[in-house]
Every structure is written in C-alpha cells, then in structure tokens.
Protein backbone atom coordinates (compact mmCIF):
# COMPACT_ATOMS: atom_id res chain seq x y z
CA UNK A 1 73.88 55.09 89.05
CA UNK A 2 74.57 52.28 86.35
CA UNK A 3 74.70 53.22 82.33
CA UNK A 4 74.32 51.14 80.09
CA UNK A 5 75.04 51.53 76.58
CA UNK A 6 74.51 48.36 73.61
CA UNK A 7 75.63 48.29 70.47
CA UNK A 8 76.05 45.67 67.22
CA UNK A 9 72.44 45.96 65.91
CA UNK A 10 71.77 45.71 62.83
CA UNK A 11 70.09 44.42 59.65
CA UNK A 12 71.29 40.66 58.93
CA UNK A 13 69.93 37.67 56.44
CA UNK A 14 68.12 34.67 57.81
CA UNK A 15 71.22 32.27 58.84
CA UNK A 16 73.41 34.89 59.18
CA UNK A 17 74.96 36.07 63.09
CA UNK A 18 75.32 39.54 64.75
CA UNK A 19 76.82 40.07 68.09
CA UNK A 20 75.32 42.68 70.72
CA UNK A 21 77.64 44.35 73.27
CA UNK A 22 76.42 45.84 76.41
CA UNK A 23 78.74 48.37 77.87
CA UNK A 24 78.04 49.68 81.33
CA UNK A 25 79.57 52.47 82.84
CA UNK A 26 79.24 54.27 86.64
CA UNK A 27 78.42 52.15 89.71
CA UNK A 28 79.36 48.81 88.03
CA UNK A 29 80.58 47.33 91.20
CA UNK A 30 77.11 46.99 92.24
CA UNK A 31 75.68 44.95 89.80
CA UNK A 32 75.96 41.40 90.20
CA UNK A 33 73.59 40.31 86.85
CA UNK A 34 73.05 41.79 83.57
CA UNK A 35 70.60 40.43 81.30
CA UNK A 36 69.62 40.48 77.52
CA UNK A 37 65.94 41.26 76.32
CA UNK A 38 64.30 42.04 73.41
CA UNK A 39 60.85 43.23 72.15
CA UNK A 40 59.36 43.02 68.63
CA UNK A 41 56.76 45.20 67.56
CA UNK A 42 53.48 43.76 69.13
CA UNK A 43 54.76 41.46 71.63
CA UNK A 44 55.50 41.37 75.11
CA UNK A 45 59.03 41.97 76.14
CA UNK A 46 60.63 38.36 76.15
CA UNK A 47 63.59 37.66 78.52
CA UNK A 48 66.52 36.53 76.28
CA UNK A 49 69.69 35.51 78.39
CA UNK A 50 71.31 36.24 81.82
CA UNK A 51 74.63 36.56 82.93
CA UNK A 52 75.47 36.74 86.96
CA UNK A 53 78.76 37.66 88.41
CA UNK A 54 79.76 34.44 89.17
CA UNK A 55 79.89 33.18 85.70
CA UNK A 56 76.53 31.71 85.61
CA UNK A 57 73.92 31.64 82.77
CA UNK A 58 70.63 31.34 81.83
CA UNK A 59 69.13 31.30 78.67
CA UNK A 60 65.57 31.18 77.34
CA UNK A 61 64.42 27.57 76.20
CA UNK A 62 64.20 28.49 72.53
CA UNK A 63 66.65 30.04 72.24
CA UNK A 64 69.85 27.55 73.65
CA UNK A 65 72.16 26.43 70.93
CA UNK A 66 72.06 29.77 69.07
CA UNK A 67 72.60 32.54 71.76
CA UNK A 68 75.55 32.56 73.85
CA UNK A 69 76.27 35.28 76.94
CA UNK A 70 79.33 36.17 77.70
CA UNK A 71 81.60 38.83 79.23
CA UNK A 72 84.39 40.62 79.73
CA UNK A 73 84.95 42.44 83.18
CA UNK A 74 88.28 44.42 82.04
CA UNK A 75 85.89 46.19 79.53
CA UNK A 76 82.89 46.13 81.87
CA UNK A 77 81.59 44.57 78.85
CA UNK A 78 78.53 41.75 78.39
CA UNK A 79 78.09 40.20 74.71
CA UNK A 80 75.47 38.69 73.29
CA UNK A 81 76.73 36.38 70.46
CA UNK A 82 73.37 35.22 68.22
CA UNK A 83 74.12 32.58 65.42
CA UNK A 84 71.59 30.73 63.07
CA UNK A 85 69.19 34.26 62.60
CA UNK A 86 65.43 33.75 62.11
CA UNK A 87 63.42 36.34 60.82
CA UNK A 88 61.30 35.56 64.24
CA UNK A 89 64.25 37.23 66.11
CA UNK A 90 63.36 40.53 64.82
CA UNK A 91 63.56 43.12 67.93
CA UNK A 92 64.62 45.63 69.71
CA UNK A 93 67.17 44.50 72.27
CA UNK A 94 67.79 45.78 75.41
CA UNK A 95 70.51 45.50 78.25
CA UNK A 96 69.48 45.60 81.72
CA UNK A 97 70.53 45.14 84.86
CA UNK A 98 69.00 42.17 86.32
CA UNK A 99 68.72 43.67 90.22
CA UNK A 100 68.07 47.23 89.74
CA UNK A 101 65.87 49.65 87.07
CA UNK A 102 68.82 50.25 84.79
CA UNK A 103 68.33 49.63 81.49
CA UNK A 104 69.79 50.86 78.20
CA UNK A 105 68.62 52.11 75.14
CA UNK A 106 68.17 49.01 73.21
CA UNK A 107 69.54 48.04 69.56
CA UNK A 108 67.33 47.32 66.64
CA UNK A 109 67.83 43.37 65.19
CA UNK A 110 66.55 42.65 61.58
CA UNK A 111 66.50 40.06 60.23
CA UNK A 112 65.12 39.24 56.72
C-alpha cells in the first residue's frame, strides 16, 4: 500500500505561483511514476504532469513553460511548481501514482 498525501493549495491572484507537494508514504519502493492531475468543477479530469523514476518528465502541451515537476527522493517528496496563474487553472489537484490505483486526496487551486 502507497499513501499519498498533497499539500500547498490554495487561493492565489491571476499571475501569481503556488507550489503543490505530494508526499507519499508506505510501499514507495514500488512506484516508479507519480503524476499530477487536476479537475475543475464540470470538466473531465485533465492529466497535468508526470514524473518517472528515472528523472523523466512529461508535461501537458498547455501547460509547458509554467509547470515544472520535480522531486525529492530523501523526502519521498514530488512538487509541482505552477508560475504565471490563470484563472483557467482553477481545480482540484490530485497526486497519483502513475502504475497503480493510489491516489491522494487532492488540493483545491484558486485562482482569481
């Protein structure tokens, strides 16, 4: 079992940055991709960003230049640095394991 815990949600200006950190506890040895999504209210669940073990990313096409992945395995740790907020970006986000049904509780993102 995997847990997965994000935090650094919050309510932000247009233009303004927030970073998201994904914490993930238990089994962590068995993961070998985490991934950033988000929902807004009446949409479909949009992939944001991906992060595998081996240091390699991939982002959704709108959203390069202003979202950058990252981690830090001595925390068990996966960021999710967002710069340049539009109100469009608005969502719950979500940290998930990219290989297995493990996926925390989200973090609300405002942005006005």
């Amino acid at each position: 079992q995997v847990q997965l815990v994000e935090s650094g949600g919050g309510s932000v200006q247009a233009g303004g940055s927030l970073r998201l950190s994904c914490v993930a506890s238990g089994k962590v040895y068995s993961l070998n991709c985490l991934a950033w999504f988000r929902q807004a209210p009446g949409k479909e669940r949009e992939g944001v960003a991906s992060l595998a073990s081996d240091g390699s990313s991939i982002y959704a096409n709108s959203l390069k230049g202003r979202f950058t992945i990252s981690q830090d395995n001595a925390k068990n740790t996966v960021y999710l640095q967002m710069n340049s907020l539009k109100t469009e970006d608005t969502a719950v986000y979500y940290c998930e394991a990219c290989d297995f049904d493990y996926r925390g509780q989200g973090t609300q993102v405002t942005v006005s």
